[in-house]
Protein backbone atom coordinates (compact mmCIF):
# COMPACT_ATOMS: atom_id res chain seq x y z
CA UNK A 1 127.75 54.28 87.66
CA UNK A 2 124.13 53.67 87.02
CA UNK A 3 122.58 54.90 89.89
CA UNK A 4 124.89 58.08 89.60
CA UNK A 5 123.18 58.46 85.93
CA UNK A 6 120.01 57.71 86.74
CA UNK A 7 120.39 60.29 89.71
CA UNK A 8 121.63 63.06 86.88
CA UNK A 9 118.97 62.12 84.31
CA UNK A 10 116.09 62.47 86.66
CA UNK A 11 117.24 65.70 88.06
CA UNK A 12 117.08 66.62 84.85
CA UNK A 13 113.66 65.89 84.36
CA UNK A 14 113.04 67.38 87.82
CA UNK A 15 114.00 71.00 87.68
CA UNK A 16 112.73 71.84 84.05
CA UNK A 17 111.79 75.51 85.77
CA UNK A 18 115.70 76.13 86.17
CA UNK A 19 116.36 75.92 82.37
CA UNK A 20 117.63 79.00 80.81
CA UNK A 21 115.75 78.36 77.42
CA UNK A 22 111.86 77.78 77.45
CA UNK A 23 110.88 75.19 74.91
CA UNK A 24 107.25 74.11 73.60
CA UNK A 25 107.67 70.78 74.86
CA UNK A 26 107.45 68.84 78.52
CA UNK A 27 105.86 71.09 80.92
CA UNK A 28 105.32 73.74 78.41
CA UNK A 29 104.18 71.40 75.73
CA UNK A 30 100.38 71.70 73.94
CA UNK A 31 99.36 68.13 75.45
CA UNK A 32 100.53 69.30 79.41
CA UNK A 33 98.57 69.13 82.00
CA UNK A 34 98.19 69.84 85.43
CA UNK A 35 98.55 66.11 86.40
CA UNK A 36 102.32 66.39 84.10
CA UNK A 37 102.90 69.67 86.40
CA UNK A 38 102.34 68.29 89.82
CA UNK A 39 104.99 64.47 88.18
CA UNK A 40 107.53 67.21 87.14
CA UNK A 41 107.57 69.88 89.77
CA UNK A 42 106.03 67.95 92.89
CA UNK A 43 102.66 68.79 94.32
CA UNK A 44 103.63 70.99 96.88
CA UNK A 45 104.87 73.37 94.17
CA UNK A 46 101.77 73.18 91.91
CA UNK A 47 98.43 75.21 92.90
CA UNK A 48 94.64 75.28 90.63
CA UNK A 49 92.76 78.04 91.78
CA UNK A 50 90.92 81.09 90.90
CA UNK A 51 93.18 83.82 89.97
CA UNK A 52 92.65 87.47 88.70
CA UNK A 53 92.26 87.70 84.81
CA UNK A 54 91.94 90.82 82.05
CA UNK A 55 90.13 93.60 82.63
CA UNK A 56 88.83 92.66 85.90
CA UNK A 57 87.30 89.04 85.22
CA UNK A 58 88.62 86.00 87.34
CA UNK A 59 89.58 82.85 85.92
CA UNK A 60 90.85 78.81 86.94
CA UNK A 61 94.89 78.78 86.63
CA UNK A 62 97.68 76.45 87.90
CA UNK A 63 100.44 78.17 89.28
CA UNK A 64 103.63 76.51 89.45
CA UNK A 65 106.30 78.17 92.41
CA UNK A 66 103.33 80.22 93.94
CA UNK A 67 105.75 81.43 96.66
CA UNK A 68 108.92 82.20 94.60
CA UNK A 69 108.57 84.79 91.86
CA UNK A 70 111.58 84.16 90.00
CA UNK A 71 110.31 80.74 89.55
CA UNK A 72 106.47 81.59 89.35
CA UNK A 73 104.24 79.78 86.23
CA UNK A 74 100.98 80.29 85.83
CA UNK A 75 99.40 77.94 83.44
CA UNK A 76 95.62 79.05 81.91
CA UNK A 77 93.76 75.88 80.68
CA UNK A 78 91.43 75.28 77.69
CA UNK A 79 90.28 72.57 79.02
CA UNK A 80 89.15 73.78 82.92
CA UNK A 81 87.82 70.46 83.58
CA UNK A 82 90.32 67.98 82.94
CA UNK A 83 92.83 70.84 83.66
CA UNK A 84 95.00 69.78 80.07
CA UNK A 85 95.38 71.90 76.81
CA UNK A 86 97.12 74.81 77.55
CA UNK A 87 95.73 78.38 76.89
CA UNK A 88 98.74 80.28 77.42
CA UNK A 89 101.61 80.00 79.96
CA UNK A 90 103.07 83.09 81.58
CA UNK A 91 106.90 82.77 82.36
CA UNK A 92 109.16 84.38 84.98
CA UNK A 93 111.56 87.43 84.38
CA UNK A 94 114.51 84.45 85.35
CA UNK A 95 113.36 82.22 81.78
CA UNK A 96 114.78 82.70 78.14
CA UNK A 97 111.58 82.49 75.93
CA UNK A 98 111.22 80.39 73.07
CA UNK A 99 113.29 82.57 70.17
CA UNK A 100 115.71 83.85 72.80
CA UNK A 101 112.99 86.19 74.03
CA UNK A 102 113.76 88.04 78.13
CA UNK A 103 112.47 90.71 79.96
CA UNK A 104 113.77 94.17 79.63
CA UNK A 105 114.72 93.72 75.89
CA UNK A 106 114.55 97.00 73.86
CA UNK A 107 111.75 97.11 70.54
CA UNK A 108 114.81 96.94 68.32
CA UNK A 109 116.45 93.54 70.09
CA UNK A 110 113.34 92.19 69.54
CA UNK A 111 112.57 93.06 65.96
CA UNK A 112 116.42 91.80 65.16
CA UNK A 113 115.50 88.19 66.91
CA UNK A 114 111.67 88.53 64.50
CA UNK A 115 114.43 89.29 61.39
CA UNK A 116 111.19 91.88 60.40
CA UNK A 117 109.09 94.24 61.90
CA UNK A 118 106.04 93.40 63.68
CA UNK A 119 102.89 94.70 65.35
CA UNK A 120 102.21 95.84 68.79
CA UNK A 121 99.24 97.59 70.28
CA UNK A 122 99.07 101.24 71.90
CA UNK A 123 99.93 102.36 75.55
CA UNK A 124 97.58 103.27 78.25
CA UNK A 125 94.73 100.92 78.39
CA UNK A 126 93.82 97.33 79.39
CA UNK A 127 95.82 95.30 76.77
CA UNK A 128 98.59 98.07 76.36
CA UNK A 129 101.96 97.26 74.46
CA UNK A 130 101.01 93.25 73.73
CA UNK A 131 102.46 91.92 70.83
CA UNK A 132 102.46 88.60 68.69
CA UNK A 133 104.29 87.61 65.72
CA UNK A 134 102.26 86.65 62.55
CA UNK A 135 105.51 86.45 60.45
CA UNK A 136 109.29 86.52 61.06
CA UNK A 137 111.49 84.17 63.27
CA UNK A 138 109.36 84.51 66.38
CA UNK A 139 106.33 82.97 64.21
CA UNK A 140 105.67 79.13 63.86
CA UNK A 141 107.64 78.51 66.68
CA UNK A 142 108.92 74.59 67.18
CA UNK A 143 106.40 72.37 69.09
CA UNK A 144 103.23 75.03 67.71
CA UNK A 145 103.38 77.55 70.41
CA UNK A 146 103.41 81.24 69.68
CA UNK A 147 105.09 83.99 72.02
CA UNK A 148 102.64 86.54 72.91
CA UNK A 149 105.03 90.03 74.41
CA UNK A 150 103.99 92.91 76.46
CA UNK A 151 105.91 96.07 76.07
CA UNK A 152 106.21 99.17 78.47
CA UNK A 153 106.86 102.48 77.02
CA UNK A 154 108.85 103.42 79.79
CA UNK A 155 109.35 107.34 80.94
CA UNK A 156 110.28 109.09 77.37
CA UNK A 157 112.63 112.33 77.27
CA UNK A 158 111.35 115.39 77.50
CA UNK A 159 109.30 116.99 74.41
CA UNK A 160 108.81 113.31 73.03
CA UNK A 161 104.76 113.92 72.52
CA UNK A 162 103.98 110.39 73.71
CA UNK A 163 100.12 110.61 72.65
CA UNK A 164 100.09 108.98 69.17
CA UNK A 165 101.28 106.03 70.54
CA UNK A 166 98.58 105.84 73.29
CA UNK A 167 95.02 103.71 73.15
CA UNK A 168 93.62 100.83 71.30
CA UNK A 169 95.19 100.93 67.78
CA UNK A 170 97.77 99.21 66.39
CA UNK A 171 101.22 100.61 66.12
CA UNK A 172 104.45 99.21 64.12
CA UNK A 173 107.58 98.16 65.44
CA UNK A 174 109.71 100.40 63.39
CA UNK A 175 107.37 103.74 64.24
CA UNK A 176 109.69 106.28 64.65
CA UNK A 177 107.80 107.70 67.53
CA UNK A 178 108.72 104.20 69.31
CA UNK A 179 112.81 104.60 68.53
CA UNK A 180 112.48 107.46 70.71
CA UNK A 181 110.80 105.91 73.82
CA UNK A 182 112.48 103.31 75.96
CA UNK A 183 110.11 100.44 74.99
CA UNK A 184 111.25 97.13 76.44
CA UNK A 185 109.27 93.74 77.25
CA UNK A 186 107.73 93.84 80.76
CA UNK A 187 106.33 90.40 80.30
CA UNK A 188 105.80 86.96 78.25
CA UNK A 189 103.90 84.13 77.78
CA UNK A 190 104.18 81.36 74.86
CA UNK A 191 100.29 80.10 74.22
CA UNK A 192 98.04 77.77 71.91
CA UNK A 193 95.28 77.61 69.65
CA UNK A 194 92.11 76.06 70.55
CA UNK A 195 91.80 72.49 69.98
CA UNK A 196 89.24 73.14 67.71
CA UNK A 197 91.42 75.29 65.52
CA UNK A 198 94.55 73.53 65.15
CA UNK A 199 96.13 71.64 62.01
């Protein structure tokens, strides 16, 4: 009966990829590492390299499940040398984010899991539709991570003029423009602060 146990608890230390919740801890906690990557998912399955980053730069990443996109993490480092402190973490369509957070959830499923509205930025450039959460239940998440969202408007109906909600400017969650586009998350990641600027 031991070895059966010991066989169940570390497979569950094994496949943390395959749970359906994220949580700011173990793999995707703020003291990980790529060394805690390659002990949890096996180094076959973890890969540092240079990968593409915003608005054309490049940038050092460890990609968990390189090879299977509904497994696929890419972890971005604050600390590039001893490849620990995690920037952000970008998370498959298949994962639950912390907050109960997935892919293809509408503005209005979101703002109900927040419990308030909350701040996104406009459509149509480099950082269109991202979103964070300065207040509400998606803030001050357990562990210290925060969920950083990026929305697509999606194709609205016809006569919906689209163009107020377009560029670099900050838009609310509750714009009425918004309610009348199908705006749903297209992506997620759960991130931290710099060392240098946390409690």
């Amino acid at each position: 009966m031991l070895a059966r146990a010991s066989f169940f608890v570390a497979m569950a230390f094994a496949t943390p990829a395959l749970a359906e919740q994220v949580a700011c801890e173990g793999a995707f906690a703020i003291d990980s590492s790529e060394a805690r990557l390659i002990a949890l998912y096996g180094a076959e399955n973890v890969v540092t390299d240079i990968v593409p980053g915003p608005e054309g730069s490049e940038m050092l990443a460890t990609t968990v499940f390189p090879d299977n996109p509904d497994k696929t993490l890419q972890f971005v480092w604050w600390d590039e040398d001893g490849l620990t402190s995690p920037s952000y973490i970008e998370l498959p369509a298949t994962m639950t984010a912390p907050g109960g957070v997935r892919i293809g959830q509408s503005l209005a499923e979101i703002e109900a899991l927040n419990g308030e509205v909350f701040t996104l930025l406009g459509f149509g450039w480099d950082y269109a539709g991202s979103a964070g959460f300065e207040t509400g239940a998606l803030s001050g998440l357990p562990g210290g991570c925060h969920l950083n969202l990026l929305f697509d408007p999606g194709e609205a109906p016809v006569g919906v003029d689209t163009m107020p909600a377009m560029g670099d400017k900050e838009l609310s969650s509750d714009d009425p423009l918004l309610a009348q586009m199908p705006v749903t998350v297209y992506a997620m990641s759960i991130g931290y602060p710099h060392p240098d600027f946390r409690d």
